[in-house]
PDB file of N, CA and C in Angstrom:
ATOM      1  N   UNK A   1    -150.856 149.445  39.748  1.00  0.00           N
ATOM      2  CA  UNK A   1    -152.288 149.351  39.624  1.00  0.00           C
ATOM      3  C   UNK A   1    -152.979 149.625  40.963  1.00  0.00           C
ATOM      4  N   UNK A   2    -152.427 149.089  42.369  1.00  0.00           N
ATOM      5  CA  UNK A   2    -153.003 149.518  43.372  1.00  0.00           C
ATOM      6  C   UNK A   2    -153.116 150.893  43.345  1.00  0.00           C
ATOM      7  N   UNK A   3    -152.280 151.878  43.148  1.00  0.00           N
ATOM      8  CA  UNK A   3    -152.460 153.305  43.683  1.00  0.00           C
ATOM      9  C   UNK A   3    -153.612 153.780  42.693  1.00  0.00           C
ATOM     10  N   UNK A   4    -153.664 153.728  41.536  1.00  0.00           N
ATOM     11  CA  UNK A   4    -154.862 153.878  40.593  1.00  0.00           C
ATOM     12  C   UNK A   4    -155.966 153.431  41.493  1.00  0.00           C
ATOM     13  N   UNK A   5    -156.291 152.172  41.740  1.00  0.00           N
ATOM     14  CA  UNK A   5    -157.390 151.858  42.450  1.00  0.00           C
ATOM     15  C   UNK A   5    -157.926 152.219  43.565  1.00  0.00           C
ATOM     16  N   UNK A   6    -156.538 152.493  44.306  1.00  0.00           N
ATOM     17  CA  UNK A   6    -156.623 153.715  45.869  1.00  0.00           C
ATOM     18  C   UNK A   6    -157.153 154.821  45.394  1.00  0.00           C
ATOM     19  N   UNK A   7    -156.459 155.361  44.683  1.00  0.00           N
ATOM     20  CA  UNK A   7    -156.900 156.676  43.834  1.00  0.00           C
ATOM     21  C   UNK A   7    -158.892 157.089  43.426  1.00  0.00           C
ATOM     22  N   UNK A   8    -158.755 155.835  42.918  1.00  0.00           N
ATOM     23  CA  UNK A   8    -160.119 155.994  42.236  1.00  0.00           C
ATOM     24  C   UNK A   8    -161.137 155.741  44.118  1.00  0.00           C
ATOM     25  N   UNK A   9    -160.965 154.926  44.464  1.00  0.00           N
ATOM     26  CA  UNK A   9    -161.518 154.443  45.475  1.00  0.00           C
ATOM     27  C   UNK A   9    -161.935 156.110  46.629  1.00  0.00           C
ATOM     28  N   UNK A  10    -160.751 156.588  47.091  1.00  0.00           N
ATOM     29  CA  UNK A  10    -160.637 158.073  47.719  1.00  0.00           C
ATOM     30  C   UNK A  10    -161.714 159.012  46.662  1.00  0.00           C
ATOM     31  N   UNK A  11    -161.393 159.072  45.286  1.00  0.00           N
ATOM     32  CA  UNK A  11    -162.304 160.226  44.672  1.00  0.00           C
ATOM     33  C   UNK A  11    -163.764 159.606  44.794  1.00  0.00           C
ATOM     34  N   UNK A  12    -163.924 158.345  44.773  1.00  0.00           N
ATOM     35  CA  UNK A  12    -165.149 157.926  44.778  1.00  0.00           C
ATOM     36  C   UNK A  12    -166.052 158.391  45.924  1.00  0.00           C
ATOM     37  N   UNK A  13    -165.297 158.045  47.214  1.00  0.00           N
ATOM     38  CA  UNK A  13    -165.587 158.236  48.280  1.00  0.00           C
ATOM     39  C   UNK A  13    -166.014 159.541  48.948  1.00  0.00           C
ATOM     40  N   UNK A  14    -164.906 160.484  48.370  1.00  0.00           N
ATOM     41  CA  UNK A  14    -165.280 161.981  48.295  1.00  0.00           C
ATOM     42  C   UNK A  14    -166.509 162.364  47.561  1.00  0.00           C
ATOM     43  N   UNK A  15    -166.911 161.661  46.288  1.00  0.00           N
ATOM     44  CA  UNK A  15    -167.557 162.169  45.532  1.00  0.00           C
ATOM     45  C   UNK A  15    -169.089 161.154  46.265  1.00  0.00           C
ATOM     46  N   UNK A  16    -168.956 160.615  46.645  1.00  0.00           N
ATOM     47  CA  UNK A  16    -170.234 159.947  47.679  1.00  0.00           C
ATOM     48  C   UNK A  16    -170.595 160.712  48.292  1.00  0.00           C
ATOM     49  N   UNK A  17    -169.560 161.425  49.600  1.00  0.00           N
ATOM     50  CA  UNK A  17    -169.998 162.024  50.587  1.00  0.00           C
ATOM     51  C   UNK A  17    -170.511 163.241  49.717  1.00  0.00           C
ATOM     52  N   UNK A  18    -169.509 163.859  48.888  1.00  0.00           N
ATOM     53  CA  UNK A  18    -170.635 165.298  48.387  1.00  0.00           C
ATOM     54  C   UNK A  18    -172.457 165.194  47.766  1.00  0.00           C
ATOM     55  N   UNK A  19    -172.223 163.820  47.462  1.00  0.00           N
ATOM     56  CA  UNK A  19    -173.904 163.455  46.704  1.00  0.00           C
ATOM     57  C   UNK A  19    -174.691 163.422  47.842  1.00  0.00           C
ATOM     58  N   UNK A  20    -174.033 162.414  48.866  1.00  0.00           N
ATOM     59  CA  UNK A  20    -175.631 162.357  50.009  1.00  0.00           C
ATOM     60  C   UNK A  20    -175.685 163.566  50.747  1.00  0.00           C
ATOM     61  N   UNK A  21    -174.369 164.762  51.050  1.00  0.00           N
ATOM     62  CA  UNK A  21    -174.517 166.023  51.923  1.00  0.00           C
ATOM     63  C   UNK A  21    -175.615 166.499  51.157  1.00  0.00           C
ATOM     64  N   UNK A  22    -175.198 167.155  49.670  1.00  0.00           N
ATOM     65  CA  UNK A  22    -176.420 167.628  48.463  1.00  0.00           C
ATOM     66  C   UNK A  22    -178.170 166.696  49.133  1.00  0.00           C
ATOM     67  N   UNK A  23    -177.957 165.814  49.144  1.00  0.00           N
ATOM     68  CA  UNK A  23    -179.472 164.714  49.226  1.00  0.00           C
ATOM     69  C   UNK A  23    -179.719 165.270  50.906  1.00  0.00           C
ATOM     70  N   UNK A  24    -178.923 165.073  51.512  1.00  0.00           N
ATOM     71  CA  UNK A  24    -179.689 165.556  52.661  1.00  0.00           C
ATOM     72  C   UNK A  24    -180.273 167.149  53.270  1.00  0.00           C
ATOM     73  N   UNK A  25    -179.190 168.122  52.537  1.00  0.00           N
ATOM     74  CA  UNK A  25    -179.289 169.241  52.098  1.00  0.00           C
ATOM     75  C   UNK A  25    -180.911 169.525  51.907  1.00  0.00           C
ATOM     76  N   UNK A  26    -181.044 168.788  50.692  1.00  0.00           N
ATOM     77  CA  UNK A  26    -182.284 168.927  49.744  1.00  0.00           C
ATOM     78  C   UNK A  26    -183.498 168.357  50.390  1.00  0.00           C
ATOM     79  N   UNK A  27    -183.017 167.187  51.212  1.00  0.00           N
ATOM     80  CA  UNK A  27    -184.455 167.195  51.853  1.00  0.00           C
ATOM     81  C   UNK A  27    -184.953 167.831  52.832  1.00  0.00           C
ATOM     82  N   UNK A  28    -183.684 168.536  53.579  1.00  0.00           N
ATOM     83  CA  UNK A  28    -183.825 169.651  54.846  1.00  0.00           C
ATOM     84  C   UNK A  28    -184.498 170.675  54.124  1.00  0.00           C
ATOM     85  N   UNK A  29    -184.334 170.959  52.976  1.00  0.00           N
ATOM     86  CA  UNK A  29    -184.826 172.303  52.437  1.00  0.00           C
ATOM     87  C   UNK A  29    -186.255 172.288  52.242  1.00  0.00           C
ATOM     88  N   UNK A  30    -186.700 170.742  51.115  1.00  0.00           N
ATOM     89  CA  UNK A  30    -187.802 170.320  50.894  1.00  0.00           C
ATOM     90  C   UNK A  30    -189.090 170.576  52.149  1.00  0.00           C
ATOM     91  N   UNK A  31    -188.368 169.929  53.539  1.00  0.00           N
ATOM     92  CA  UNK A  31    -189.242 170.106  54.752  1.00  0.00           C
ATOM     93  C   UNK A  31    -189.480 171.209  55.395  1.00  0.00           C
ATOM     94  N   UNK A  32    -188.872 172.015  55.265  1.00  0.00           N
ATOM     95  CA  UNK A  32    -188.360 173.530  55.766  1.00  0.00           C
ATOM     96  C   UNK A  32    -189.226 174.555  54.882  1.00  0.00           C
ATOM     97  N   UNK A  33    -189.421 174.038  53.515  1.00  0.00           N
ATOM     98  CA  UNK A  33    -190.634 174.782  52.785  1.00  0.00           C
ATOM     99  C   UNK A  33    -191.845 174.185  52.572  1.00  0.00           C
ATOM    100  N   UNK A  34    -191.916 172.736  53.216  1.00  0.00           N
ATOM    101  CA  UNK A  34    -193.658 172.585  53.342  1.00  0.00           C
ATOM    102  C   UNK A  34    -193.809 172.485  54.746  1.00  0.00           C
ATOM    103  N   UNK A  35    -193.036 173.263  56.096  1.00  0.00           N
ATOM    104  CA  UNK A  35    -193.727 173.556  57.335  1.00  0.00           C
ATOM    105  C   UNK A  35    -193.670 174.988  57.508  1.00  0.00           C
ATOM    106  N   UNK A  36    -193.314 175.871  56.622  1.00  0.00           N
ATOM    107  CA  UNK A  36    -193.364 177.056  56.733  1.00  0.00           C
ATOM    108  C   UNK A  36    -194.863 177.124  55.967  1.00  0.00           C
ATOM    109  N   UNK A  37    -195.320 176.841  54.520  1.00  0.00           N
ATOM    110  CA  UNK A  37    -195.821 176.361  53.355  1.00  0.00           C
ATOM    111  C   UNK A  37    -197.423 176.281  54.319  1.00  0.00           C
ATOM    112  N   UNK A  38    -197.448 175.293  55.866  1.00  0.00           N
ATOM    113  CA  UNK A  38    -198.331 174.836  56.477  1.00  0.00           C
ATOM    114  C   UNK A  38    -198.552 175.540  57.695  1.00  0.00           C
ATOM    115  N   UNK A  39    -197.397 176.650  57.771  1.00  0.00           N
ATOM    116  CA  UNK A  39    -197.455 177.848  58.991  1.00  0.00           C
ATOM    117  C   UNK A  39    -197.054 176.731  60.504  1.00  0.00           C
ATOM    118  N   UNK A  40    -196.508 176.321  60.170  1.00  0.00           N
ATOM    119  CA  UNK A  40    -195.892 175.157  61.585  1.00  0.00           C
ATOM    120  C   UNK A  40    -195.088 175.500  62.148  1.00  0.00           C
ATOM    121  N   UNK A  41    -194.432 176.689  62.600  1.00  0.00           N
ATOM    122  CA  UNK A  41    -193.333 177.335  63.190  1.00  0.00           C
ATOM    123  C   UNK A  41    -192.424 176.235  63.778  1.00  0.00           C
ATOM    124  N   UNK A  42    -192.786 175.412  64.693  1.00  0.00           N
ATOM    125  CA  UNK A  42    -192.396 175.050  65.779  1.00  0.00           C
ATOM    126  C   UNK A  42    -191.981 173.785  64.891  1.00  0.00           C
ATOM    127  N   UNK A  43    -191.907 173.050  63.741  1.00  0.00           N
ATOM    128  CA  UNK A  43    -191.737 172.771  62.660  1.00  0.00           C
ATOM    129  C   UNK A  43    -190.055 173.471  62.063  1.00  0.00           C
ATOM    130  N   UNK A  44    -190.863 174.190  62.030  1.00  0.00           N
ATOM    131  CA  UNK A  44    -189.552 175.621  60.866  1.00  0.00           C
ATOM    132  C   UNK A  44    -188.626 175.311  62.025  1.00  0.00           C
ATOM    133  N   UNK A  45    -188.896 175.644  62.919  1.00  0.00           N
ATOM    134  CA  UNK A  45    -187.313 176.157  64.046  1.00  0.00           C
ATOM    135  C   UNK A  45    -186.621 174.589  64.176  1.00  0.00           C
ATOM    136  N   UNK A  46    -187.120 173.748  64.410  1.00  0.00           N
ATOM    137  CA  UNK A  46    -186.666 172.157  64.514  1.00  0.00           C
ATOM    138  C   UNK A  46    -186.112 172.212  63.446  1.00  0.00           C
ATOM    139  N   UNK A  47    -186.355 172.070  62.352  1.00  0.00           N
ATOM    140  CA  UNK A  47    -185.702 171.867  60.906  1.00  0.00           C
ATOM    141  C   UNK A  47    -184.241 173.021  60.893  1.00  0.00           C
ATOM    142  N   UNK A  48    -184.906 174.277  60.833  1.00  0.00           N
ATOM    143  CA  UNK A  48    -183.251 175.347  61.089  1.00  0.00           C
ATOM    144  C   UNK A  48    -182.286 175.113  61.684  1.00  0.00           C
ATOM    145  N   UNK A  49    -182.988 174.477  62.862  1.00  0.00           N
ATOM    146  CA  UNK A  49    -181.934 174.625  64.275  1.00  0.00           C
ATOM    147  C   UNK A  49    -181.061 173.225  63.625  1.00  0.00           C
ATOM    148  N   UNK A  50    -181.163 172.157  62.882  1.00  0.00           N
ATOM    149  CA  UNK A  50    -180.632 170.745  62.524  1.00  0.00           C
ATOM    150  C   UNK A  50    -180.162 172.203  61.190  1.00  0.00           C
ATOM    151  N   UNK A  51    -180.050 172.611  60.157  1.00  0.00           N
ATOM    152  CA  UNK A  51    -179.331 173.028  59.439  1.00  0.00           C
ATOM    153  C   UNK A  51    -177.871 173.689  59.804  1.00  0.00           C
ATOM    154  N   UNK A  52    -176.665 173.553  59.006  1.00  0.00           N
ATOM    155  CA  UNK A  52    -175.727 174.352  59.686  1.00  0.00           C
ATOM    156  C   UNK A  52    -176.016 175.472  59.129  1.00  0.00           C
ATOM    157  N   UNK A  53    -175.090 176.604  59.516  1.00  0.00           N
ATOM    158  CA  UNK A  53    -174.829 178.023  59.003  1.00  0.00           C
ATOM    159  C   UNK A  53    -174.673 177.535  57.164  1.00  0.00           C
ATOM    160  N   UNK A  54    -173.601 177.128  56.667  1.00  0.00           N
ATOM    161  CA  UNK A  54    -173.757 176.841  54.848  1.00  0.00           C
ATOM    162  C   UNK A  54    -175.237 176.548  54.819  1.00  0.00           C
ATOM    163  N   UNK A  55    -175.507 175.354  55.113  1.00  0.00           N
ATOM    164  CA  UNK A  55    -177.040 175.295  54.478  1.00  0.00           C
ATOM    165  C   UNK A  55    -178.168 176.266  54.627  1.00  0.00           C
ATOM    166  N   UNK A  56    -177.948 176.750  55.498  1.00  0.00           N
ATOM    167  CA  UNK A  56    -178.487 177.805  55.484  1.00  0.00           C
ATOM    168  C   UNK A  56    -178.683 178.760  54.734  1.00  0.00           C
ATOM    169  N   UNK A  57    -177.083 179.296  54.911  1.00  0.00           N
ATOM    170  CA  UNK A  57    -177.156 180.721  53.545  1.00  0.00           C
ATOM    171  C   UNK A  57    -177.471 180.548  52.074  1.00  0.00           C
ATOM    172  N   UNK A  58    -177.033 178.471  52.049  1.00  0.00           N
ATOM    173  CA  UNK A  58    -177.556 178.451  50.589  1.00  0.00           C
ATOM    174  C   UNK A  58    -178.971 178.490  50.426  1.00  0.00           C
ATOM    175  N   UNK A  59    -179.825 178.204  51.165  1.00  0.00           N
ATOM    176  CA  UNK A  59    -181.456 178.213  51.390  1.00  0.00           C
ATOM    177  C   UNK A  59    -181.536 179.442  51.304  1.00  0.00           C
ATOM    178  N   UNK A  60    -181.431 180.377  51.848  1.00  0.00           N
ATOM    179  CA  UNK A  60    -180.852 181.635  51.597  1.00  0.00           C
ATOM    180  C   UNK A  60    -180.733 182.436  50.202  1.00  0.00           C
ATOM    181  N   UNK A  61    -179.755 181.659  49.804  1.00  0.00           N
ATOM    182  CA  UNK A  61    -179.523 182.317  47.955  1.00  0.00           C
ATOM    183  C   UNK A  61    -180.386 181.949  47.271  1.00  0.00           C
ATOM    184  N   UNK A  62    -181.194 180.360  47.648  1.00  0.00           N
ATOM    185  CA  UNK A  62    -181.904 179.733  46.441  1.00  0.00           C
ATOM    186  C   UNK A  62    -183.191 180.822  46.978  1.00  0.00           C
ATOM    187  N   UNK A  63    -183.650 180.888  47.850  1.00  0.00           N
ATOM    188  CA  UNK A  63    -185.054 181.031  48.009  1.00  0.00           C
ATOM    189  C   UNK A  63    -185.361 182.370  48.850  1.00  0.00           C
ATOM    190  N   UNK A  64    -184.506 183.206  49.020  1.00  0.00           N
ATOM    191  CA  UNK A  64    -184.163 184.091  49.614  1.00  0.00           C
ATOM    192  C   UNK A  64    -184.487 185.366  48.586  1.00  0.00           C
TER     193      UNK A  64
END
């Protein structure tokens, strides 16, 4: 029964970290299109420059 519970515990954990990357993802994106949205450059580049390269290109595919 422990390794089941290890088990579940690890996928849980994995599956945490992928929900809040997605949530933080989404709010980088959210801000990134209402300071462009408000012409705030200096805004836009702060927000990019905190995105990695992935988040990026996916901002990219979605809105690109």
């Amino acid at each position: 029964m422990a390794r089941n519970l290890d088990d579940f515990a690890r996928d849980l954990a994995a599956v945490t970290r992928q929900a809040t990357q997605a949530a933080i993802s989404t709010a980088k994106e959210q801000r990134l299109i209402g300071a462009s949205k408000r012409g705030d450059e200096a805004a836009v580049r702060s927000i990019a420059s905190s995105m990695s390269t992935a988040e990026l290109r996916a901002f990219q595919r979605k809105h690109g």
